[in-house]
Protein backbone atom coordinates (compact mmCIF):
# COMPACT_ATOMS: atom_id res chain seq x y z
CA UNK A 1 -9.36 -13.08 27.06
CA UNK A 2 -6.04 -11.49 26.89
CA UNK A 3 -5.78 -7.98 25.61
CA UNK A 4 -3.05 -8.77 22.52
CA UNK A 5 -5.75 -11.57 21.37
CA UNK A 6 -8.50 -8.65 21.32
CA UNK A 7 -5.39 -6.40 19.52
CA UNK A 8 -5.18 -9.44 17.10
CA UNK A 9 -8.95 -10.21 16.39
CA UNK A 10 -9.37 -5.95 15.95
CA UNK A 11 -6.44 -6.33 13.03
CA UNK A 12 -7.77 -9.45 11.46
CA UNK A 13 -11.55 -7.77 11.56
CA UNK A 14 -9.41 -4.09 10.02
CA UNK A 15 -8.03 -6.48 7.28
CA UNK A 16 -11.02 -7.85 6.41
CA UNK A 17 -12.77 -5.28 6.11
CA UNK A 18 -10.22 -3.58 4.07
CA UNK A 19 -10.56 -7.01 1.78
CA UNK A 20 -14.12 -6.24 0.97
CA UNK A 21 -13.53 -2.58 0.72
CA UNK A 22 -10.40 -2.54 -0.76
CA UNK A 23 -9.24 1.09 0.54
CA UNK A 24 -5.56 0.21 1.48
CA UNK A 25 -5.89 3.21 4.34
CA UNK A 26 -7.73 0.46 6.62
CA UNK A 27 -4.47 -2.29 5.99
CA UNK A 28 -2.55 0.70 7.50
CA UNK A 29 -4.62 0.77 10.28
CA UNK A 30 -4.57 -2.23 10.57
CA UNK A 31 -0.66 -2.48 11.05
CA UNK A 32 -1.47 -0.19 14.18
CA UNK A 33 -3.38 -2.70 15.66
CA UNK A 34 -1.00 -5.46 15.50
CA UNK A 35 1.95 -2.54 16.45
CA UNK A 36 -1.01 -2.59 19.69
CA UNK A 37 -0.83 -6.39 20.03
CA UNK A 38 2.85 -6.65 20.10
CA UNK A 39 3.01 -3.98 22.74
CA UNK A 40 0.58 -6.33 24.85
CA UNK A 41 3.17 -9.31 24.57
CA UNK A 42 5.91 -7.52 25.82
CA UNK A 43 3.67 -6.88 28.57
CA UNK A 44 3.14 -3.36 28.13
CA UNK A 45 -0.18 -1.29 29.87
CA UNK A 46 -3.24 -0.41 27.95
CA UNK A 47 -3.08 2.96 27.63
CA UNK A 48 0.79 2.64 25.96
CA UNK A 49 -1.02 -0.28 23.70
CA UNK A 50 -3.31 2.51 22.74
CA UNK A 51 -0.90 5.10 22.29
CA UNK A 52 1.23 2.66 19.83
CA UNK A 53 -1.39 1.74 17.74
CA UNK A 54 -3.14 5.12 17.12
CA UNK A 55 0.76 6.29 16.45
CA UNK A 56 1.66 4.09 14.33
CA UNK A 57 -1.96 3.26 12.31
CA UNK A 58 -2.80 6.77 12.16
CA UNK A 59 1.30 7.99 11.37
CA UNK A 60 1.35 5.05 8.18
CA UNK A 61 -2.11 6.41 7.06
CA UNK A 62 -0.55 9.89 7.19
CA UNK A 63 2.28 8.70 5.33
CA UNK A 64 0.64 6.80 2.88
CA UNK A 65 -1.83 9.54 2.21
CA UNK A 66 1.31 12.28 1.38
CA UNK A 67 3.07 9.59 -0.51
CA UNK A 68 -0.11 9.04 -2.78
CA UNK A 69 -0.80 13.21 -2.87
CA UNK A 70 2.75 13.63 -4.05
CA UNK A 71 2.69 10.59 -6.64
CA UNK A 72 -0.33 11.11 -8.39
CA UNK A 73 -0.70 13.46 -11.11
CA UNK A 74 -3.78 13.29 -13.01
CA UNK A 75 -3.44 14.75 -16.15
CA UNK A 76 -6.27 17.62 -16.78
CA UNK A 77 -9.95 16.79 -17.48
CA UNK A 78 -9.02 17.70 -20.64
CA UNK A 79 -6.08 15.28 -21.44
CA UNK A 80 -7.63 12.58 -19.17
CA UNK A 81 -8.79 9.27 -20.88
CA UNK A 82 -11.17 8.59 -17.56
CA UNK A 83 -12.81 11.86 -18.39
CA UNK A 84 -12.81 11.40 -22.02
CA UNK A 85 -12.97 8.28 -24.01
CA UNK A 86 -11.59 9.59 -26.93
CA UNK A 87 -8.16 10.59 -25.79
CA UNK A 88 -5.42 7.61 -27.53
CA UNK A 89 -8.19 7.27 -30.49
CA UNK A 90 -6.75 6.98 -33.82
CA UNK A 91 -7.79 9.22 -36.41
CA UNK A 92 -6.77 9.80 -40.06
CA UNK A 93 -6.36 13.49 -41.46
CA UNK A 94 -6.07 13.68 -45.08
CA UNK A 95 -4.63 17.13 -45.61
CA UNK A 96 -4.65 20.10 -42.79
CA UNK A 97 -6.36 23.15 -43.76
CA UNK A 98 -3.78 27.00 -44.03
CA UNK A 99 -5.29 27.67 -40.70
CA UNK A 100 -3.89 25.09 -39.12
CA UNK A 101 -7.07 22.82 -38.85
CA UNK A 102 -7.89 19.78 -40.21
CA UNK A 103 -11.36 18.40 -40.80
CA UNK A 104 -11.61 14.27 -39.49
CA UNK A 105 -14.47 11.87 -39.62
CA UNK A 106 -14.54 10.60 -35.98
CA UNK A 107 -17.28 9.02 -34.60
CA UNK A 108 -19.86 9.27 -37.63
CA UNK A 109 -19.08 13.15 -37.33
CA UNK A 110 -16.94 15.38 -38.54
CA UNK A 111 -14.72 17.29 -36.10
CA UNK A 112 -11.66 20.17 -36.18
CA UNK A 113 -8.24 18.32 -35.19
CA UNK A 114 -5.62 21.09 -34.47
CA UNK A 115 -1.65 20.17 -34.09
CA UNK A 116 0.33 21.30 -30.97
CA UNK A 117 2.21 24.40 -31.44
CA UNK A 118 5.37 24.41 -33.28
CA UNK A 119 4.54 20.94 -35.08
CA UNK A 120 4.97 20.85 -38.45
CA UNK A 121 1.51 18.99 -39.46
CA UNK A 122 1.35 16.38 -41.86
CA UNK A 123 -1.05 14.25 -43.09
CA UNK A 124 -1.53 10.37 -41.56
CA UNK A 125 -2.45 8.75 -38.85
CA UNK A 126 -2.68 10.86 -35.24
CA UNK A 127 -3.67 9.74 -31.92
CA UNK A 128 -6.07 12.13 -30.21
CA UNK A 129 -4.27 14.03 -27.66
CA UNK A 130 -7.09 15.72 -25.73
CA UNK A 131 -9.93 17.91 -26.80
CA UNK A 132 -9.54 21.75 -26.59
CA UNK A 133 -12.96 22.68 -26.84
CA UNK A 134 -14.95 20.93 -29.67
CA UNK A 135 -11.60 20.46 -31.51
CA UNK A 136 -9.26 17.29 -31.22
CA UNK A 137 -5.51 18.14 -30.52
CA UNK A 138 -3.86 15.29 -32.47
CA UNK A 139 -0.16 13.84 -32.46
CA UNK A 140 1.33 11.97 -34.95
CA UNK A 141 2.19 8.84 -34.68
């Protein structure tokens, strides 16, 4: 069997597997190994094959993984609506209290909203922010 069919059955099997998986690190790898079965059609020796495909699979997984670090910013366990389910909830505050609280019935409870600083509160409809504690920091709508 020639070597760039073995470099195109290792990508296909890499693809697959990153089809069940669905980690898109493995499609990177898997661009190394068909950057490995291109350099066996231009006739090129095994160990520059090897080098190729570990340089470019393992440089696009680099790449991808810095691109990714430097894109994603998760907001604060605090703020984050994976963490809490209650972040974007609506919730209706009747008057706010000289403090600077507000009592709500959320949930079948009742519960402290606080406004962010420098917000002049009013009464209505807010959307729960994130939860400082056991109080809800609310925005208005």
């Amino acid at each position: 069997m020639a070597e760039s069919t073995l470099w195109w059955l290792a990508t296909g099997g890499i693809i697959v597997a990153e089809l069940l998986t669905g980690t898109f690190y493995l499609l990177m790898l898997g661009v190394g190994c068909a950057a490995g079965a291109l350099a066996a059609h231009m006739g090129w020796g095994l160990t520059p094959q090897m080098v190729l495909a570990a340089l470019m699979g393992g440089g696009a997984v680099v790449i991808w993984h810095l691109r990714q670090m430097r894109n994603h910013q998760e907001a604060p366990a605090q703020a984050n609506v994976n963490v809490n389910l209650d972040i974007g909830e609506t919730v209706q505050i009747e008057a706010w209290n000289a403090d600077g609280t507000a009592d709500v019935h959320y949930r079948g409870a009742r519960w402290t909203a606080i406004h962010r600083t420098g917000v002049v509160p009013s009464a209505g409809p807010h959307r729960v922010a994130e939860l400082v504690g056991n109080r809800l920091l609310v925005d208005k709508f």
